[in-house]
PDB file of N, CA and C in Angstrom:
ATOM      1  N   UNK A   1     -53.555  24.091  24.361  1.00  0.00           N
ATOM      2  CA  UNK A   1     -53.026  25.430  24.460  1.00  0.00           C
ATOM      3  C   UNK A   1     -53.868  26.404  23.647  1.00  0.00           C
ATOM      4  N   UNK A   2     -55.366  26.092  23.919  1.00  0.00           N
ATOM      5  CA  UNK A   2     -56.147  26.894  22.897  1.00  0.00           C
ATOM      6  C   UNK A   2     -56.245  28.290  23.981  1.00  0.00           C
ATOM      7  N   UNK A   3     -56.649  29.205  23.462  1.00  0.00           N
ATOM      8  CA  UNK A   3     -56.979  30.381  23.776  1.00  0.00           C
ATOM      9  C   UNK A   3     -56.004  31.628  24.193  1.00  0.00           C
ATOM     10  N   UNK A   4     -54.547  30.860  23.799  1.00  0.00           N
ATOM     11  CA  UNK A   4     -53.427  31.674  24.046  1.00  0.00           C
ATOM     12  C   UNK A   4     -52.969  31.939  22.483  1.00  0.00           C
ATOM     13  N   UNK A   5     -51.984  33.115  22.783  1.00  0.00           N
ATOM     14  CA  UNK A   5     -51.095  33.530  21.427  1.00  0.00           C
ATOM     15  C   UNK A   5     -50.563  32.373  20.866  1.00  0.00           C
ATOM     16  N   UNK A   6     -50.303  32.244  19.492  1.00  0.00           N
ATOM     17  CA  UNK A   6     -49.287  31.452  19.354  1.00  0.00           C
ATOM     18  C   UNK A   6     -47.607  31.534  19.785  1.00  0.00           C
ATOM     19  N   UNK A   7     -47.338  32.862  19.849  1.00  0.00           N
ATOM     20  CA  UNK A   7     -45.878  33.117  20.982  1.00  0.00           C
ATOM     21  C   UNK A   7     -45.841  32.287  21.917  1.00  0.00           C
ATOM     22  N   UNK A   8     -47.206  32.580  22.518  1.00  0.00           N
ATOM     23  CA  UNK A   8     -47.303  32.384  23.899  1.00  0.00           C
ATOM     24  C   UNK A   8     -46.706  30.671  24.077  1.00  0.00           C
ATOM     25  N   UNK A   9     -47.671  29.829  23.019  1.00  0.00           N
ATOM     26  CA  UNK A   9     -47.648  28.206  23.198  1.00  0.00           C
ATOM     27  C   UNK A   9     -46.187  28.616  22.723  1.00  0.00           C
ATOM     28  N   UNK A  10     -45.810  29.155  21.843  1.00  0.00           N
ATOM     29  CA  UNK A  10     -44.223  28.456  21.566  1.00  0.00           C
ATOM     30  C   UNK A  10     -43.323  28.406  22.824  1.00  0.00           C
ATOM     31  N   UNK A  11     -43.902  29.901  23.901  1.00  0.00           N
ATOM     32  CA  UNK A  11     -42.734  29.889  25.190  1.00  0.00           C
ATOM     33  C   UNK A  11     -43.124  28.677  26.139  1.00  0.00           C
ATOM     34  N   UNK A  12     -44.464  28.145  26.023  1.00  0.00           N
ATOM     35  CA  UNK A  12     -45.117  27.193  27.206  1.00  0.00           C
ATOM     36  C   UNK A  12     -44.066  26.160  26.719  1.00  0.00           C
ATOM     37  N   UNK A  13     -44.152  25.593  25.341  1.00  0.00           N
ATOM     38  CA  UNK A  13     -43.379  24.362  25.062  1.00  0.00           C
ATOM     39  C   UNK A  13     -41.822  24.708  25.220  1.00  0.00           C
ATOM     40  N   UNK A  14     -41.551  25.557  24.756  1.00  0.00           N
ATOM     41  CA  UNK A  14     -39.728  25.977  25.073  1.00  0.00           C
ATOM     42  C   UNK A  14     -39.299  25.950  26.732  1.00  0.00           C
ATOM     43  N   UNK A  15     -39.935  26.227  27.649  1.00  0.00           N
ATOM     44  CA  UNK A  15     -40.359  26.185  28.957  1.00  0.00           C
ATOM     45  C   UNK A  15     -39.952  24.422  29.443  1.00  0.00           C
ATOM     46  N   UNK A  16     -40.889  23.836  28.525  1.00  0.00           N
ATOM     47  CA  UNK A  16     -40.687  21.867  28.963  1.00  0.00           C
ATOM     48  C   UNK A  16     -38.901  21.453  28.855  1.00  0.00           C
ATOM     49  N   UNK A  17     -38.360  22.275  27.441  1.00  0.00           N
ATOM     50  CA  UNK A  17     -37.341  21.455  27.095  1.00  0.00           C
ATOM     51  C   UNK A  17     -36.596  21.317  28.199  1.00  0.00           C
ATOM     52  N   UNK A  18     -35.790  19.690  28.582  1.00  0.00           N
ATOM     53  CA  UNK A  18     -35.488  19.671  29.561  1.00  0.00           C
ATOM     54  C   UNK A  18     -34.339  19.907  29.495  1.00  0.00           C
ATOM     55  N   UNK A  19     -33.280  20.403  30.970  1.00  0.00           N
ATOM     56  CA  UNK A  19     -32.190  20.917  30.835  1.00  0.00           C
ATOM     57  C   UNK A  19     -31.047  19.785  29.783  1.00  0.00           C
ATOM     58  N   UNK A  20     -30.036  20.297  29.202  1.00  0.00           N
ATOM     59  CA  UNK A  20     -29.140  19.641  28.280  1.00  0.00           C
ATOM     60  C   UNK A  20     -29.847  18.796  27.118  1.00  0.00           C
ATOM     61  N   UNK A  21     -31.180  19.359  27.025  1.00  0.00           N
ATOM     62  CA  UNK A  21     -31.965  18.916  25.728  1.00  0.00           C
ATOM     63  C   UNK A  21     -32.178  19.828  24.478  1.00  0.00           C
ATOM     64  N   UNK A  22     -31.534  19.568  23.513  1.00  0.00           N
ATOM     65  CA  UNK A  22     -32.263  20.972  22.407  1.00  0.00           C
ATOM     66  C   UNK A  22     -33.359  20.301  21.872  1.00  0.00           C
ATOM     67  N   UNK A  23     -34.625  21.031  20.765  1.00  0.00           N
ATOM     68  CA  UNK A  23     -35.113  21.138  19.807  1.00  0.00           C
ATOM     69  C   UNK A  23     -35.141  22.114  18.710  1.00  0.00           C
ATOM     70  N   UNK A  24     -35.580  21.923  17.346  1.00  0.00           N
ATOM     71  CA  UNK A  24     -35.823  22.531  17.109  1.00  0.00           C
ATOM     72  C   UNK A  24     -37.018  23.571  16.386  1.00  0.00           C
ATOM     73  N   UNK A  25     -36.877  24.520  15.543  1.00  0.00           N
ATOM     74  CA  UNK A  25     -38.016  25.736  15.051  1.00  0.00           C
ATOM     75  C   UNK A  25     -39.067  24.647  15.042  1.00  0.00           C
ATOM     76  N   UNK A  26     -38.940  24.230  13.496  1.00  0.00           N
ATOM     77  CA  UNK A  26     -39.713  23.169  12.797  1.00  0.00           C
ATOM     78  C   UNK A  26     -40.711  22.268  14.043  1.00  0.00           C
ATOM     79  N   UNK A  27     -39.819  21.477  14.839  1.00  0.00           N
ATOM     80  CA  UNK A  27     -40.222  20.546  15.750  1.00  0.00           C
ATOM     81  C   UNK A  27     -41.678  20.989  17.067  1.00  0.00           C
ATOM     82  N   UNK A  28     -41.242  22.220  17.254  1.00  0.00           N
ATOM     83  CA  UNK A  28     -41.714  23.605  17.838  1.00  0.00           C
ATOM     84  C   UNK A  28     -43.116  23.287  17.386  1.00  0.00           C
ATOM     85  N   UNK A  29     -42.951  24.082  16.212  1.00  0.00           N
ATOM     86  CA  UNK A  29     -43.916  24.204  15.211  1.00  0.00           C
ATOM     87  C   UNK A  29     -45.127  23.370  14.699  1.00  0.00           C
ATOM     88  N   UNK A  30     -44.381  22.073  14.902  1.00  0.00           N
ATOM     89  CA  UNK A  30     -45.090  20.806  14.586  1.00  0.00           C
ATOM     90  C   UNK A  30     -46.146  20.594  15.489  1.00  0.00           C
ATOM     91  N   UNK A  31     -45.312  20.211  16.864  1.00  0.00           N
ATOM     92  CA  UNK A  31     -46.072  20.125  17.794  1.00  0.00           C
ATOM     93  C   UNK A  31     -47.331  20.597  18.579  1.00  0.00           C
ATOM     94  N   UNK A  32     -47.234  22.322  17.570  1.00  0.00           N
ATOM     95  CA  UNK A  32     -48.476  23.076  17.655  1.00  0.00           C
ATOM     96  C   UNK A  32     -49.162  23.089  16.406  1.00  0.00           C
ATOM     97  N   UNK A  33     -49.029  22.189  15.829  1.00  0.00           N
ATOM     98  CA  UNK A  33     -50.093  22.319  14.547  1.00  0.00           C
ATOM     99  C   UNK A  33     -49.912  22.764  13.637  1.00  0.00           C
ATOM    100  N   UNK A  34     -48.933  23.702  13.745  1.00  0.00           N
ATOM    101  CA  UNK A  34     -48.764  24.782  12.456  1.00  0.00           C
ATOM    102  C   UNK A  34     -46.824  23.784  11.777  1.00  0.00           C
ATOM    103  N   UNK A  35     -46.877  23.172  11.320  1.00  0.00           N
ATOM    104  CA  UNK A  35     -45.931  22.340  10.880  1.00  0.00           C
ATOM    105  C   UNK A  35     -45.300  23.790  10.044  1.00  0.00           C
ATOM    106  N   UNK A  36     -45.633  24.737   8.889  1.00  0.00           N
ATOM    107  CA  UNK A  36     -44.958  25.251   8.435  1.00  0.00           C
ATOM    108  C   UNK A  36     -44.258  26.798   9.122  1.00  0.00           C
ATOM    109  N   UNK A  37     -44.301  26.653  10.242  1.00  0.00           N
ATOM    110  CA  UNK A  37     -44.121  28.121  10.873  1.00  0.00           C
ATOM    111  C   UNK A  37     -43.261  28.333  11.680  1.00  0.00           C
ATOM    112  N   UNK A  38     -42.127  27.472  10.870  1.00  0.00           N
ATOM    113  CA  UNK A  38     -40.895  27.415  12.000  1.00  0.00           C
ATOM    114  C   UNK A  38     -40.134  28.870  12.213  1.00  0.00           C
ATOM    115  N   UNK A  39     -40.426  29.612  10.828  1.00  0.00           N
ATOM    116  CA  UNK A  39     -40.147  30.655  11.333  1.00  0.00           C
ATOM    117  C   UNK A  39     -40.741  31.384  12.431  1.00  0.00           C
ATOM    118  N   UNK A  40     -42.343  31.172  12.043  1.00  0.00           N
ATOM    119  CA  UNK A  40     -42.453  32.000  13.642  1.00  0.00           C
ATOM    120  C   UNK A  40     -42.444  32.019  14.708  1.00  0.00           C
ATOM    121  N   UNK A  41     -41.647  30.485  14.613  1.00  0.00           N
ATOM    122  CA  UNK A  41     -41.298  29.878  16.726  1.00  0.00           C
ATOM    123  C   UNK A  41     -39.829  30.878  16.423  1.00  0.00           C
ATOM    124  N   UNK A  42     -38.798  31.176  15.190  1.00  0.00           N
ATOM    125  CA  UNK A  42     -37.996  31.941  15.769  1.00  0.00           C
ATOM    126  C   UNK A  42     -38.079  33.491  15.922  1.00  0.00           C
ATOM    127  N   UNK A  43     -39.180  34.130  15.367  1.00  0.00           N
ATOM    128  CA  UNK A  43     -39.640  35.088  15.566  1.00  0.00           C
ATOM    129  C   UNK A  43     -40.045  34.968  17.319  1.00  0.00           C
ATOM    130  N   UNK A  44     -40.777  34.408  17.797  1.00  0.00           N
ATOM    131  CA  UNK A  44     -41.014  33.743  19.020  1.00  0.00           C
ATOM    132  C   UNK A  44     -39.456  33.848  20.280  1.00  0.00           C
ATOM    133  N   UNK A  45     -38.735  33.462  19.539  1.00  0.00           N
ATOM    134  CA  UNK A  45     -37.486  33.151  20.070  1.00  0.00           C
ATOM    135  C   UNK A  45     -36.554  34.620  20.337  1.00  0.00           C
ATOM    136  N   UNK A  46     -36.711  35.486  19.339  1.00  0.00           N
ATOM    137  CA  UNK A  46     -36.060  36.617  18.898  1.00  0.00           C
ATOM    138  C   UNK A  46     -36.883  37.358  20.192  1.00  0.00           C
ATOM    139  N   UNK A  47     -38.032  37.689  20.314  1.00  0.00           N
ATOM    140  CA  UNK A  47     -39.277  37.891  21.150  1.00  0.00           C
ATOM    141  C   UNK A  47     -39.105  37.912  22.769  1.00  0.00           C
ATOM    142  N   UNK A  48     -38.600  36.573  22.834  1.00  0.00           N
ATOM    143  CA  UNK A  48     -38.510  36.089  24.060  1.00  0.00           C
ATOM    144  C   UNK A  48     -36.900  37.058  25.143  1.00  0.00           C
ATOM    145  N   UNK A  49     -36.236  37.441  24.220  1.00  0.00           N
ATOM    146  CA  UNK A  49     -35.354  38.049  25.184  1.00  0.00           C
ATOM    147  C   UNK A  49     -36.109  39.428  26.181  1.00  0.00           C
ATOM    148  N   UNK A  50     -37.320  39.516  25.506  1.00  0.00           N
ATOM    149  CA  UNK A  50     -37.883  41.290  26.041  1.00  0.00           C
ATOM    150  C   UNK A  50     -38.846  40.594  27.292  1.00  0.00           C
ATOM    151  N   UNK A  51     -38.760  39.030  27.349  1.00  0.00           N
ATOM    152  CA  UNK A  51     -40.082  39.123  28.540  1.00  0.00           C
ATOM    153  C   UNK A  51     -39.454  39.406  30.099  1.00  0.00           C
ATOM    154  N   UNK A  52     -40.042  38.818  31.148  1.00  0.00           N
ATOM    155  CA  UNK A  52     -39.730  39.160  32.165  1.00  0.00           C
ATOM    156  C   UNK A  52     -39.704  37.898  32.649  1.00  0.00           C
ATOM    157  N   UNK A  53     -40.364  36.733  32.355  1.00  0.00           N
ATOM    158  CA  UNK A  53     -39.774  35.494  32.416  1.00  0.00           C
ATOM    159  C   UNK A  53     -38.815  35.024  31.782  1.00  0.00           C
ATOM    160  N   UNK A  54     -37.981  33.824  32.296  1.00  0.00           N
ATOM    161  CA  UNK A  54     -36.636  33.319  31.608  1.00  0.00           C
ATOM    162  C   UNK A  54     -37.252  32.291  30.260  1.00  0.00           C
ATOM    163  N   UNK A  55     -37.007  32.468  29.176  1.00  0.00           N
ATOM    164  CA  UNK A  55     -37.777  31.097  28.192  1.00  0.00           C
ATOM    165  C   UNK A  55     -36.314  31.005  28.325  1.00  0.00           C
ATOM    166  N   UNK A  56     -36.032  29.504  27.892  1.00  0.00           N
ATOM    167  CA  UNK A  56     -34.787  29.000  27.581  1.00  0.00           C
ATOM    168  C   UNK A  56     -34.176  28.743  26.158  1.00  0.00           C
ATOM    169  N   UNK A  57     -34.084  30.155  25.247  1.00  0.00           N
ATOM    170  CA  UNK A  57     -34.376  30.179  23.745  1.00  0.00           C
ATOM    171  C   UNK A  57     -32.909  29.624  23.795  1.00  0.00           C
ATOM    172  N   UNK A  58     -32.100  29.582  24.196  1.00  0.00           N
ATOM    173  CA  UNK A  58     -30.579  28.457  23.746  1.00  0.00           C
ATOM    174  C   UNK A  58     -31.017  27.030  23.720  1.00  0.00           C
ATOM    175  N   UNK A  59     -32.336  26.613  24.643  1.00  0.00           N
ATOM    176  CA  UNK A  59     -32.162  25.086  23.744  1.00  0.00           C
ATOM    177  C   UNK A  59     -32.867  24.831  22.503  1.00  0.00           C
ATOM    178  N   UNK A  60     -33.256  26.268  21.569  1.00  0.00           N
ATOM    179  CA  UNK A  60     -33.833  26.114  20.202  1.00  0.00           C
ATOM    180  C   UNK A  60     -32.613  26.596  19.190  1.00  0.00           C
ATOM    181  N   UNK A  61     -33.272  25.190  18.049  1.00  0.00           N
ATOM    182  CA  UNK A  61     -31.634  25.174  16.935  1.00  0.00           C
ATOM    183  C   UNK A  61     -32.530  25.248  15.547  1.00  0.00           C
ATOM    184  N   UNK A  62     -31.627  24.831  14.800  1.00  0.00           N
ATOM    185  CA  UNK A  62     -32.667  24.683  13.464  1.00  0.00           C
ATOM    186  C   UNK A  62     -32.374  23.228  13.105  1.00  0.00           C
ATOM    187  N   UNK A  63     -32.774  22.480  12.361  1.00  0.00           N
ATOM    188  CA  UNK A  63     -33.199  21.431  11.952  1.00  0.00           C
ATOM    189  C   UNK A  63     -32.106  20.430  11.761  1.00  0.00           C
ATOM    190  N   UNK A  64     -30.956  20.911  11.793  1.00  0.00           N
ATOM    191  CA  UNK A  64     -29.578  20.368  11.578  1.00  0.00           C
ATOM    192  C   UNK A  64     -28.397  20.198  12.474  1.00  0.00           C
ATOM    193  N   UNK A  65     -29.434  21.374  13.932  1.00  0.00           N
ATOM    194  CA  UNK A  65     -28.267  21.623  15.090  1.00  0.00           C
ATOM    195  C   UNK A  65     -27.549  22.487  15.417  1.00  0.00           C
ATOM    196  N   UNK A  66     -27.843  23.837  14.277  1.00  0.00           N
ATOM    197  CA  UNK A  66     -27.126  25.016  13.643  1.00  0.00           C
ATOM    198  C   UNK A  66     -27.515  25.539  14.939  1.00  0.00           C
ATOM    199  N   UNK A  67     -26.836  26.497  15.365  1.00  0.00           N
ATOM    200  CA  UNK A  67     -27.200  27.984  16.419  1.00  0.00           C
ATOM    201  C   UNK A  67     -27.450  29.323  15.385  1.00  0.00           C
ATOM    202  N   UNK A  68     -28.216  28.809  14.779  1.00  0.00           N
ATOM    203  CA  UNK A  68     -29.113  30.168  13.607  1.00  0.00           C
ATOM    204  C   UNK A  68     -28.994  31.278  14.698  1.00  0.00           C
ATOM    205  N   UNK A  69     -29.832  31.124  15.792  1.00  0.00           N
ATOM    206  CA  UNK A  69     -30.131  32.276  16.854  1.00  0.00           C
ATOM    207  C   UNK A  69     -29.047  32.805  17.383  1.00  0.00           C
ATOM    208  N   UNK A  70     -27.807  32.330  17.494  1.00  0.00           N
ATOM    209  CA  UNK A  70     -26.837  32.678  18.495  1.00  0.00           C
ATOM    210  C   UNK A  70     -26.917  34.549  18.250  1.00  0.00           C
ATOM    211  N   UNK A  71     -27.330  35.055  16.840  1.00  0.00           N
ATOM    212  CA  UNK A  71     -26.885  36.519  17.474  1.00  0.00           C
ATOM    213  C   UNK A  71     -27.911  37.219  17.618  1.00  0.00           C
ATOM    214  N   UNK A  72     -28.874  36.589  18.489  1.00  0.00           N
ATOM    215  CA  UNK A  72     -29.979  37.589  19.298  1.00  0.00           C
ATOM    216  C   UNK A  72     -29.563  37.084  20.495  1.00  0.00           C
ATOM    217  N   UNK A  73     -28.259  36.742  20.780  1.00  0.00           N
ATOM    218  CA  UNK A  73     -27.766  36.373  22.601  1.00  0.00           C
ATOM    219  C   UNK A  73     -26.850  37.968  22.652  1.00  0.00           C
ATOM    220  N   UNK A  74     -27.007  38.845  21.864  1.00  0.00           N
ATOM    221  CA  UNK A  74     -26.071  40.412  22.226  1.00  0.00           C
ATOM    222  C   UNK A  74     -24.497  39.669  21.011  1.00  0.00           C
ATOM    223  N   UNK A  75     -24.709  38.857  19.999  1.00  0.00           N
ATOM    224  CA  UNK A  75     -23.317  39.081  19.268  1.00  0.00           C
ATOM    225  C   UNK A  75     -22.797  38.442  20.106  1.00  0.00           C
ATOM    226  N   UNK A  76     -22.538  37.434  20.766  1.00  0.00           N
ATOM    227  CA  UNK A  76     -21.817  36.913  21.472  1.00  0.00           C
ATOM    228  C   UNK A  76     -21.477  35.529  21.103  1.00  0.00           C
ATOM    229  N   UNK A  77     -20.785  34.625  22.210  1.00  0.00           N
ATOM    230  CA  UNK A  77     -21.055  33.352  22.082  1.00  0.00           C
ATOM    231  C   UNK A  77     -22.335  32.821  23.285  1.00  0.00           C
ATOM    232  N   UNK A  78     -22.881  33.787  23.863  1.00  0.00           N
ATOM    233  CA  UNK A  78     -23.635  33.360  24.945  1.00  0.00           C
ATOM    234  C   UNK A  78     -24.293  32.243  24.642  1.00  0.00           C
ATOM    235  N   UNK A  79     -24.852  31.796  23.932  1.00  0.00           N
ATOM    236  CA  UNK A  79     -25.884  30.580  23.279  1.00  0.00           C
ATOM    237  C   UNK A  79     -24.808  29.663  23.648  1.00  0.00           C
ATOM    238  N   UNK A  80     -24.205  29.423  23.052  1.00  0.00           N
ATOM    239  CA  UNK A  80     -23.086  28.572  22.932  1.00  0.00           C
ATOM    240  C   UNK A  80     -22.652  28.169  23.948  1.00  0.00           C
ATOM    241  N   UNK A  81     -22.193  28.935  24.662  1.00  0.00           N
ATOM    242  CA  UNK A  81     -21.621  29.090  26.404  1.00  0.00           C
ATOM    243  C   UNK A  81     -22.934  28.244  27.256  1.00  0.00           C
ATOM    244  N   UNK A  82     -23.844  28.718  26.792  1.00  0.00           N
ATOM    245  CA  UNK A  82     -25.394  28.732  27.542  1.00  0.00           C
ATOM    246  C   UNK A  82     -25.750  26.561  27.539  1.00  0.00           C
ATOM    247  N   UNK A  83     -25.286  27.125  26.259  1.00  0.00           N
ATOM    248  CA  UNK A  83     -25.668  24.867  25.554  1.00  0.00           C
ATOM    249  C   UNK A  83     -24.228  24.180  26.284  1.00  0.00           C
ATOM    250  N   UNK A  84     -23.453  24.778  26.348  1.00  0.00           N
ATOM    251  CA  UNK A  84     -21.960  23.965  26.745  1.00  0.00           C
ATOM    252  C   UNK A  84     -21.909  23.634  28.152  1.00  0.00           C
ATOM    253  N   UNK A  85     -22.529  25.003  28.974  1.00  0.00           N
ATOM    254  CA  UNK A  85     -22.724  24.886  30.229  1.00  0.00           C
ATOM    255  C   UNK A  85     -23.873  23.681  31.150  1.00  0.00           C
ATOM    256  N   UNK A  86     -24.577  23.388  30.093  1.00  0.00           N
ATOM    257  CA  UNK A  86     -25.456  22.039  30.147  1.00  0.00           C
ATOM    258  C   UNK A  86     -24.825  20.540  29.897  1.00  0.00           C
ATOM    259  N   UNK A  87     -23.883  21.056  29.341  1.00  0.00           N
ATOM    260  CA  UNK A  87     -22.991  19.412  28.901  1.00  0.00           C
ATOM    261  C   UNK A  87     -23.349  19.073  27.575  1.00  0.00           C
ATOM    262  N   UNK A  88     -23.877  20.220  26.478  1.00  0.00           N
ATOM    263  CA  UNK A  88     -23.902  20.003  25.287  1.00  0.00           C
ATOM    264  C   UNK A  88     -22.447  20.351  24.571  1.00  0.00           C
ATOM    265  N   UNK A  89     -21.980  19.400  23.895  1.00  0.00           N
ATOM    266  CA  UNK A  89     -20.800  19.970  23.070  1.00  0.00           C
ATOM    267  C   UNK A  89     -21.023  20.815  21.438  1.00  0.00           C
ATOM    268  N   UNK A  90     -20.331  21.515  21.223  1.00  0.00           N
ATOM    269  CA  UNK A  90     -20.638  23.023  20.214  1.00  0.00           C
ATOM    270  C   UNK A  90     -19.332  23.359  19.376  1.00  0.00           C
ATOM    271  N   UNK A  91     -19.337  23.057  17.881  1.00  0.00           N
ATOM    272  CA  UNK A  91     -17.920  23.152  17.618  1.00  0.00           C
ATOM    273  C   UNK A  91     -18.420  23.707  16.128  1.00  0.00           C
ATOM    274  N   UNK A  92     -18.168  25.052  15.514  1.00  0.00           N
ATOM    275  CA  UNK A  92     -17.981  25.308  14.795  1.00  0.00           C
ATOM    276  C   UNK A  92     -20.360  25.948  14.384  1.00  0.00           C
ATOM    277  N   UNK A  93     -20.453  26.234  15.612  1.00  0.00           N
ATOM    278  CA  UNK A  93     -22.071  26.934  16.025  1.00  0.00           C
ATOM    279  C   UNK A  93     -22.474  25.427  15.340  1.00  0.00           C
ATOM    280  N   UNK A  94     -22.209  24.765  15.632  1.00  0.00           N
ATOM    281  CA  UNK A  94     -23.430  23.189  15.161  1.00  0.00           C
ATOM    282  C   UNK A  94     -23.061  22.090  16.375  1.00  0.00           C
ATOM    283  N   UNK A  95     -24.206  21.656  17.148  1.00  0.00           N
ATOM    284  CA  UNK A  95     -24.394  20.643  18.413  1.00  0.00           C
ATOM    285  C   UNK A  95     -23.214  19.477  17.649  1.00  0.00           C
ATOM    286  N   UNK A  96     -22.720  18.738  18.427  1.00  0.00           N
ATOM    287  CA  UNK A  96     -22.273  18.326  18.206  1.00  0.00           C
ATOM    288  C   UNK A  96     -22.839  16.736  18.534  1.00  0.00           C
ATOM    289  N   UNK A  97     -23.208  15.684  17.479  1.00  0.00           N
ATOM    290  CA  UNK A  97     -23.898  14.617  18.370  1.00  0.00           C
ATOM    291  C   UNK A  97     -25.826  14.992  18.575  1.00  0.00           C
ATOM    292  N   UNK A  98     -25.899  15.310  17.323  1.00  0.00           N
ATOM    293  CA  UNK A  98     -27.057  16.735  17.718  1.00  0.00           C
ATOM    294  C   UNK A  98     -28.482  15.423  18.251  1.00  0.00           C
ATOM    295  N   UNK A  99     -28.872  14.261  17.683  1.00  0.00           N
ATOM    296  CA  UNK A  99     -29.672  13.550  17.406  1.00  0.00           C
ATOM    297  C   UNK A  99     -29.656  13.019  19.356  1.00  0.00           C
ATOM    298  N   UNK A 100     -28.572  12.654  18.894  1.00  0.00           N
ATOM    299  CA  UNK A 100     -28.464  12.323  21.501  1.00  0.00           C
ATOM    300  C   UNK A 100     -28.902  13.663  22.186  1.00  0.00           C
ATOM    301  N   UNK A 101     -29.027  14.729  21.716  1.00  0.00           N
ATOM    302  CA  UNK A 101     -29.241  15.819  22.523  1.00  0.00           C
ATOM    303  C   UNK A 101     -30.751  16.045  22.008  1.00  0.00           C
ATOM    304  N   UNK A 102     -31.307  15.993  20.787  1.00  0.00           N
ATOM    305  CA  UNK A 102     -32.701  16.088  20.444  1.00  0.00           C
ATOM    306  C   UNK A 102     -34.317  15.508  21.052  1.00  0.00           C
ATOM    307  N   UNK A 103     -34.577  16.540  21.775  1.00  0.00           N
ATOM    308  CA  UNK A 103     -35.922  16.366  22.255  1.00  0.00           C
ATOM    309  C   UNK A 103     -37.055  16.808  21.314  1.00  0.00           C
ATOM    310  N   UNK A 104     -38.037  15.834  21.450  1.00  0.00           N
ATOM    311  CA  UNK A 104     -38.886  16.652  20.184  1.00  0.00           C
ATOM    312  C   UNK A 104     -40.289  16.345  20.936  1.00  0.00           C
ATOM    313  N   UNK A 105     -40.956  17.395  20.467  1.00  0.00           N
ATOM    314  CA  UNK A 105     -41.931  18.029  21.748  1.00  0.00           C
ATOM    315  C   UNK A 105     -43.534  17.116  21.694  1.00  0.00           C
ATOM    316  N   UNK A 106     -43.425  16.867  20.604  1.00  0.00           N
ATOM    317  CA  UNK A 106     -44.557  16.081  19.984  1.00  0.00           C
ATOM    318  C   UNK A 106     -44.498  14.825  20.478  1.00  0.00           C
ATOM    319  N   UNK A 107     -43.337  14.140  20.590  1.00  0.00           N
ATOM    320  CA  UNK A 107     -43.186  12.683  21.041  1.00  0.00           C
ATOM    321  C   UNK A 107     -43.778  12.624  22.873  1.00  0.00           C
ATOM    322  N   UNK A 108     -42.315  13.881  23.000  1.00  0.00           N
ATOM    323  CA  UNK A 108     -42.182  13.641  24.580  1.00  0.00           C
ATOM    324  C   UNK A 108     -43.557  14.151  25.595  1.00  0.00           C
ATOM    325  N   UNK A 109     -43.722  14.935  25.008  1.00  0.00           N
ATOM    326  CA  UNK A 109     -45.053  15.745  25.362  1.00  0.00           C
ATOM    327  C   UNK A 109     -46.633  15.186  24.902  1.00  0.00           C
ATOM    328  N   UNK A 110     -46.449  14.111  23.996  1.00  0.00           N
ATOM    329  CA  UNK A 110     -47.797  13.683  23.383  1.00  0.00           C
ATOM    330  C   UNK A 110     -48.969  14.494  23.152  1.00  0.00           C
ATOM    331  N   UNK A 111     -48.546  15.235  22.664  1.00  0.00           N
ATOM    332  CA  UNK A 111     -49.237  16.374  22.084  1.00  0.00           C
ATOM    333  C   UNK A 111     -50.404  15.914  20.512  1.00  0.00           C
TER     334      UNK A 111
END
């Protein structure tokens, strides 16, 4: 993924996660090299509501399963709604079972 933004690789890999799969910042991050920049896959994430393609920023969590992001979905529960509607369970903004739902991009992707 050389010669693109780093945004850019964060939306290519957010793009793979497969449906009813989360990952997360960190994992993101890893997978592109930059291990400490989990913030800026959620900067990335925050980002992603203005494009004109769909990224699928509800299957990104933070490191524990948290819905950190849920309020760049408009203040809502949309995230939530968004992960539940996949057959992820969500109780109290933390996956529930988070490790069965965890895709991690580095493994699956052999990056």
């Amino acid at each position: 993924m050389k010669d693109i933004s780093f945004f850019q690789s964060v939306y290519e890999v957010v793009k793979l996660i497969p449906y009813g799969r989360v990952t997360s910042y960190g994992a993101i991050a890893a997978c592109l090299g930059s291990k400490g920049s989990s913030r800026m896959v959620g900067w990335a994430m925050n980002s992603s509501h203005h494009l004109p393609e769909n990224i699928p920023a509800h299957r990104v969590v933070n490191r524990i399963g948290l819905l950190t992001g849920k309020h760049h979905f408009g203040g809502t529960d949309t995230m939530q709604e968004l992960l539940e509607s996949e057959g992820i369970k969500v109780m109290n903004n933390q996956i529930l079972n988070f490790e069965h739902y965890f895709w991690d991009p580095a493994i699956e992707l052999k990056l």
